[in-house]
PDB file of N, CA and C in Angstrom:
ATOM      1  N   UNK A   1      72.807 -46.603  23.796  1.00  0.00           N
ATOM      2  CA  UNK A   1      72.914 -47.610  22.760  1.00  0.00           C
ATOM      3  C   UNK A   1      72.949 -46.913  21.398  1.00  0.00           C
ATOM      4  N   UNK A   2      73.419 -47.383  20.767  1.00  0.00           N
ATOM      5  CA  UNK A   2      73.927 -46.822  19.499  1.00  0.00           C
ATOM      6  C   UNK A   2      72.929 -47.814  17.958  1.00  0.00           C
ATOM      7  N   UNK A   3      71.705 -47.398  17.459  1.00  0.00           N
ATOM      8  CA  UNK A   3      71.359 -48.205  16.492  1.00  0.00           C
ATOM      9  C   UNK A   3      71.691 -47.620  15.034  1.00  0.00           C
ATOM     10  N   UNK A   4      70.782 -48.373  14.456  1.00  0.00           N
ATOM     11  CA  UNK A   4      71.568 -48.012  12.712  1.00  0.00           C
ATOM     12  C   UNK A   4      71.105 -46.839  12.213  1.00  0.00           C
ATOM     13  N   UNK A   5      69.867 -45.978  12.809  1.00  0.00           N
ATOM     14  CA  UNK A   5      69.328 -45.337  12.099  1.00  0.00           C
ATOM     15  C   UNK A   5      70.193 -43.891  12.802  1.00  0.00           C
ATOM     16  N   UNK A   6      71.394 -44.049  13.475  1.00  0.00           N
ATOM     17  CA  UNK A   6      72.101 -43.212  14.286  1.00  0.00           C
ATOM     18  C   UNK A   6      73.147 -42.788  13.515  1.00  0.00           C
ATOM     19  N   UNK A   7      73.413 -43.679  12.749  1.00  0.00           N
ATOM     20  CA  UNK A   7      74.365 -43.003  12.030  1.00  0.00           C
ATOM     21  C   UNK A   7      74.148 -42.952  10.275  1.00  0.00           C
ATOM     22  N   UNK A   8      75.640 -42.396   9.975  1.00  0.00           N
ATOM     23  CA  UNK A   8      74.980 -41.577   8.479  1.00  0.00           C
ATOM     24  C   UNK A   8      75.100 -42.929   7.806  1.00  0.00           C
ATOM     25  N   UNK A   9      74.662 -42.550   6.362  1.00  0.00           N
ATOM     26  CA  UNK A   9      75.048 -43.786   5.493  1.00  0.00           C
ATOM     27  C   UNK A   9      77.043 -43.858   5.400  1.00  0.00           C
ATOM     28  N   UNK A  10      77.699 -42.388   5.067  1.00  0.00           N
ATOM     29  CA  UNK A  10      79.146 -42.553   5.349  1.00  0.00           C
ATOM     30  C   UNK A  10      79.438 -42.890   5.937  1.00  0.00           C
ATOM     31  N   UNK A  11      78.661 -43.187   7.632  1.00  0.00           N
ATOM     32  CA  UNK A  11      79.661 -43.955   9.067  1.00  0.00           C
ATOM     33  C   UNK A  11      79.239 -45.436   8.428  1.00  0.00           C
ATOM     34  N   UNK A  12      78.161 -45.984   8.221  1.00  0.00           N
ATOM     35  CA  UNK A  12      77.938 -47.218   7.715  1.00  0.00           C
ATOM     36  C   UNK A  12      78.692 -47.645   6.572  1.00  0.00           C
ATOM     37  N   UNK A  13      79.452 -46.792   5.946  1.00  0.00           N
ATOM     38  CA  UNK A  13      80.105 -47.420   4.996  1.00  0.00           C
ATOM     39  C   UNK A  13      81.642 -47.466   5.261  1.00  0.00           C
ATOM     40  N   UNK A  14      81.552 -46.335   6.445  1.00  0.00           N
ATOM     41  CA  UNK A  14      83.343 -46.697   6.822  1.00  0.00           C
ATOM     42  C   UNK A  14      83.378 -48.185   7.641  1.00  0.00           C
ATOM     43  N   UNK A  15      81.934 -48.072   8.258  1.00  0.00           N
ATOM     44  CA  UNK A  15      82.609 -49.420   9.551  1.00  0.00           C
ATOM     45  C   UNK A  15      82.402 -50.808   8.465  1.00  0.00           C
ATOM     46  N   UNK A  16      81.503 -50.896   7.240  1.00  0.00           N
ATOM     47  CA  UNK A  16      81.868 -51.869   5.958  1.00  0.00           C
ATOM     48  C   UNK A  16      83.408 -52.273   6.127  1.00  0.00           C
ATOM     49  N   UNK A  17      83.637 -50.718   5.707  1.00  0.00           N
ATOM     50  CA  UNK A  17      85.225 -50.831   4.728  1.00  0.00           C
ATOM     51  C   UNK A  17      86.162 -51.399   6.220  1.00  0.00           C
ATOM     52  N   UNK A  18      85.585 -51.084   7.220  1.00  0.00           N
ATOM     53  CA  UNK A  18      86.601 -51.482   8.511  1.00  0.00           C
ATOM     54  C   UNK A  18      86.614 -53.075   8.042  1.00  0.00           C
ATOM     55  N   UNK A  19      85.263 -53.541   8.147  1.00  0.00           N
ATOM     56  CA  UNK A  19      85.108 -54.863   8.678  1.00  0.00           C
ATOM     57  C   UNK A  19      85.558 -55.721   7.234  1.00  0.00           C
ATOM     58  N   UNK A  20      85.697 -55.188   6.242  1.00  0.00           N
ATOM     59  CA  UNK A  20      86.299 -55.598   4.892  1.00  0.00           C
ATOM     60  C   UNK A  20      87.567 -56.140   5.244  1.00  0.00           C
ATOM     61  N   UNK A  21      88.391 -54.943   5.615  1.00  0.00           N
ATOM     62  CA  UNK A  21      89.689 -54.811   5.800  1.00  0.00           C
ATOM     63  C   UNK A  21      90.261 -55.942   7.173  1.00  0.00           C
ATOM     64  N   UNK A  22      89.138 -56.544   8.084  1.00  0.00           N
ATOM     65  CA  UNK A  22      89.589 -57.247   8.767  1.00  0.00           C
ATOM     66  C   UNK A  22      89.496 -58.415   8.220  1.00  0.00           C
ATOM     67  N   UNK A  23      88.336 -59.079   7.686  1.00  0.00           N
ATOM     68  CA  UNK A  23      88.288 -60.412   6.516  1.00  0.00           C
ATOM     69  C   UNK A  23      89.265 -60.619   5.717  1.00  0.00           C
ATOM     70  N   UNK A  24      90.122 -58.920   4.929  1.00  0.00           N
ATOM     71  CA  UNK A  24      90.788 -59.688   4.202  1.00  0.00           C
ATOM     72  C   UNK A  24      92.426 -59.614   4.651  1.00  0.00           C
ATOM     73  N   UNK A  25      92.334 -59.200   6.153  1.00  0.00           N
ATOM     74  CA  UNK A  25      94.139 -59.377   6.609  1.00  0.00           C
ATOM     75  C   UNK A  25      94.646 -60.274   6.934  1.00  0.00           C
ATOM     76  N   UNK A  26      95.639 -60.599   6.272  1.00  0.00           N
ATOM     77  CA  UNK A  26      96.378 -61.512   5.917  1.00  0.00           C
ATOM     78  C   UNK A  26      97.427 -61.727   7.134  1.00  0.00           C
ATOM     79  N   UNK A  27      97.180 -61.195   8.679  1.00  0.00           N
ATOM     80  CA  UNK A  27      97.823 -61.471   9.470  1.00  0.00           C
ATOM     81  C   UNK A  27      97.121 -61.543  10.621  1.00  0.00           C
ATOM     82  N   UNK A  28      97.294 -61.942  12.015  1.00  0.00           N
ATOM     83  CA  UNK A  28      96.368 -61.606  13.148  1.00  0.00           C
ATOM     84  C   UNK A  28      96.743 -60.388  13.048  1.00  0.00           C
ATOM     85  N   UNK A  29      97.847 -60.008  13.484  1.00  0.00           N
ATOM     86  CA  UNK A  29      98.446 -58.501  13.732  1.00  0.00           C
ATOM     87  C   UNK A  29      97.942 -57.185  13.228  1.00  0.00           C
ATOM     88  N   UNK A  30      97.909 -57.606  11.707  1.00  0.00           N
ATOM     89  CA  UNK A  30      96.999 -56.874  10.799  1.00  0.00           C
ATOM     90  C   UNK A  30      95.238 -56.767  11.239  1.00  0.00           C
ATOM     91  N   UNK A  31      94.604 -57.988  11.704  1.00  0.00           N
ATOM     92  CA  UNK A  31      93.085 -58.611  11.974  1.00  0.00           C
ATOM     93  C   UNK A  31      93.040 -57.186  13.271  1.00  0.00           C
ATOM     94  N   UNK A  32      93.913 -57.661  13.955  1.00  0.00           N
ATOM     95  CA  UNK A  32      93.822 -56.718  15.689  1.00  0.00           C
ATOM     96  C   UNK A  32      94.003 -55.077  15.180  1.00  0.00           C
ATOM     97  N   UNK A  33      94.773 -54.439  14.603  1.00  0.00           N
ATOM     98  CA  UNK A  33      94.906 -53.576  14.183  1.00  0.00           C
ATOM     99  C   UNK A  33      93.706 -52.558  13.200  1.00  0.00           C
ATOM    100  N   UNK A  34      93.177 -53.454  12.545  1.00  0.00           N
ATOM    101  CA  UNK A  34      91.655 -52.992  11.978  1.00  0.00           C
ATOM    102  C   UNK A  34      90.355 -52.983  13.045  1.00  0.00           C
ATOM    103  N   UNK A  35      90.566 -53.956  13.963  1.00  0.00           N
ATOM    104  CA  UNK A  35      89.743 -54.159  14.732  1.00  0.00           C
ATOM    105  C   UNK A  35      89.402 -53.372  15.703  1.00  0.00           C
ATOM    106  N   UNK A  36      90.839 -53.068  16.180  1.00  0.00           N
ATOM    107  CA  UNK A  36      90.942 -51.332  16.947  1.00  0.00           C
ATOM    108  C   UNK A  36      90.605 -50.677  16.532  1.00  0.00           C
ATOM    109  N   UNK A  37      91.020 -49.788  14.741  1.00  0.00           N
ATOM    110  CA  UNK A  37      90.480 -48.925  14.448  1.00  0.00           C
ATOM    111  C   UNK A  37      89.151 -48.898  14.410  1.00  0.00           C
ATOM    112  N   UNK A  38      88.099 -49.905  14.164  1.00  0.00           N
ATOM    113  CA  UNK A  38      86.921 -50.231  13.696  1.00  0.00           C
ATOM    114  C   UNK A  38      86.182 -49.764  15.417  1.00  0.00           C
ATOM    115  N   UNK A  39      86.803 -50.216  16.353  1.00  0.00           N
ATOM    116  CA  UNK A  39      86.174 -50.706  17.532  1.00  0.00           C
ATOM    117  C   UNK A  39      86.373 -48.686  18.374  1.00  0.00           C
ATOM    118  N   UNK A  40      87.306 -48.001  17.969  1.00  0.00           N
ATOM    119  CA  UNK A  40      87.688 -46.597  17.906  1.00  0.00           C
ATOM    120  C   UNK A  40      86.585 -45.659  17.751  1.00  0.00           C
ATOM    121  N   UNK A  41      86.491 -45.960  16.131  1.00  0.00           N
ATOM    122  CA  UNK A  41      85.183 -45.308  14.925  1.00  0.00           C
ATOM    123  C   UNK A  41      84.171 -45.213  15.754  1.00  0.00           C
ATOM    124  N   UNK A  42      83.360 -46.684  16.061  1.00  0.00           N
ATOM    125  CA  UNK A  42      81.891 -47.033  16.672  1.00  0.00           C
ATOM    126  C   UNK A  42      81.844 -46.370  18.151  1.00  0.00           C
ATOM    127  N   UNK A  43      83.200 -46.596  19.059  1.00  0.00           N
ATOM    128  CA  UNK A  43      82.838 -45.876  20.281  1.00  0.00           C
ATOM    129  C   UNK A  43      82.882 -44.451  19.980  1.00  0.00           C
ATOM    130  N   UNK A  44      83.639 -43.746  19.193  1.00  0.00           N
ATOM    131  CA  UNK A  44      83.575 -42.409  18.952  1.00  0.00           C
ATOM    132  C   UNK A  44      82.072 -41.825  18.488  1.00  0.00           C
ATOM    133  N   UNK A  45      81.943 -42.243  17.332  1.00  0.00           N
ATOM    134  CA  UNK A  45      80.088 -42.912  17.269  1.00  0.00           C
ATOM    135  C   UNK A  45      78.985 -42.621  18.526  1.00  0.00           C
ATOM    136  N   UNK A  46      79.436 -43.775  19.161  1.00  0.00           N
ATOM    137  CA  UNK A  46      78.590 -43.676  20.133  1.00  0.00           C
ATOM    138  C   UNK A  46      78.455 -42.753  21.519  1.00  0.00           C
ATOM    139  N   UNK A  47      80.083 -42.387  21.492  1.00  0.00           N
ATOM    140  CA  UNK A  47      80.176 -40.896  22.684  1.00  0.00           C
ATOM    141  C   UNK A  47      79.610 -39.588  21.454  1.00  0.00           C
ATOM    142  N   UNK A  48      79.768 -40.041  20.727  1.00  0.00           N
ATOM    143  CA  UNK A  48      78.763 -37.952  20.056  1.00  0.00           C
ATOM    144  C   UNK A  48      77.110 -38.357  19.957  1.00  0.00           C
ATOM    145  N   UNK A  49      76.547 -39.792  19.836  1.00  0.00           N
ATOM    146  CA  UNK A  49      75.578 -40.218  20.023  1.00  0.00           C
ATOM    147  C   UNK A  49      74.906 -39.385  21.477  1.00  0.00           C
ATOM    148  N   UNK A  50      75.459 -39.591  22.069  1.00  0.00           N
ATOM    149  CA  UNK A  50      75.299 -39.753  23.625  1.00  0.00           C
ATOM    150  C   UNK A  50      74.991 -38.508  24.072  1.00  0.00           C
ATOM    151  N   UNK A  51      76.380 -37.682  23.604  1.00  0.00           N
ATOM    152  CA  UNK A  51      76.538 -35.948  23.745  1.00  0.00           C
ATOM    153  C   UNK A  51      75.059 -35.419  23.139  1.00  0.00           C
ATOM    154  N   UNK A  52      75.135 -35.879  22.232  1.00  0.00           N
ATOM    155  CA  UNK A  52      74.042 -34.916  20.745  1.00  0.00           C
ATOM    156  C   UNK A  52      72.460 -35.323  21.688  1.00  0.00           C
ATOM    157  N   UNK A  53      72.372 -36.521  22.194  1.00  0.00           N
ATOM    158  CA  UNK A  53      71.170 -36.830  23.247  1.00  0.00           C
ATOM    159  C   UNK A  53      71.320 -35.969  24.661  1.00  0.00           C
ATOM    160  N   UNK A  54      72.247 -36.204  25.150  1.00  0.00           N
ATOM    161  CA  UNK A  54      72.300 -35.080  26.646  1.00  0.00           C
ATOM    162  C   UNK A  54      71.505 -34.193  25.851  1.00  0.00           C
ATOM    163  N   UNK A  55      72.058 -33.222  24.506  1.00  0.00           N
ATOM    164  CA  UNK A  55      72.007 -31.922  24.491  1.00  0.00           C
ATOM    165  C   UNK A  55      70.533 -31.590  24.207  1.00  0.00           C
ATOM    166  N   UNK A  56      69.623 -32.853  23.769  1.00  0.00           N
ATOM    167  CA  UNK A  56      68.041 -32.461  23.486  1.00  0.00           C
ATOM    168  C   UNK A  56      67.832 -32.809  24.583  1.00  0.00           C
ATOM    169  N   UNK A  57      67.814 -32.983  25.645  1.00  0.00           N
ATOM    170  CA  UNK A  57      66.801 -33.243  27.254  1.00  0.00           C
ATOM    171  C   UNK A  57      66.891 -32.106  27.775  1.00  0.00           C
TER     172      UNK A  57
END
């Protein structure tokens, strides 16, 4: 699981600017397209989360 104190204040401010950018698209096409990238970011996020934990046990 991935919580807030996991990532930096810069990942918290990219997935902002993600979720900005989906509020203000002016298309679905556009909406789905941020949403991927956004949904990309957080799993990428959460697989080095994961790695960086294996590597302390």
């Amino acid at each position: 699981m991935l919580l807030s104190h996991h990532v930096t204040i810069e990942q918290r401010q990219q997935i902002k600017r993600f979720k900005q950018q989906i509020q203000d698209a002016k298309t679905l096409d556009e909406r789905r397209l941020y949403q991927a990238q956004l949904n990309k970011f957080v799993e990428r996020l959460f697989i080095e989360n994961r790695l960086q934990r294996s590597g302390e046990q």
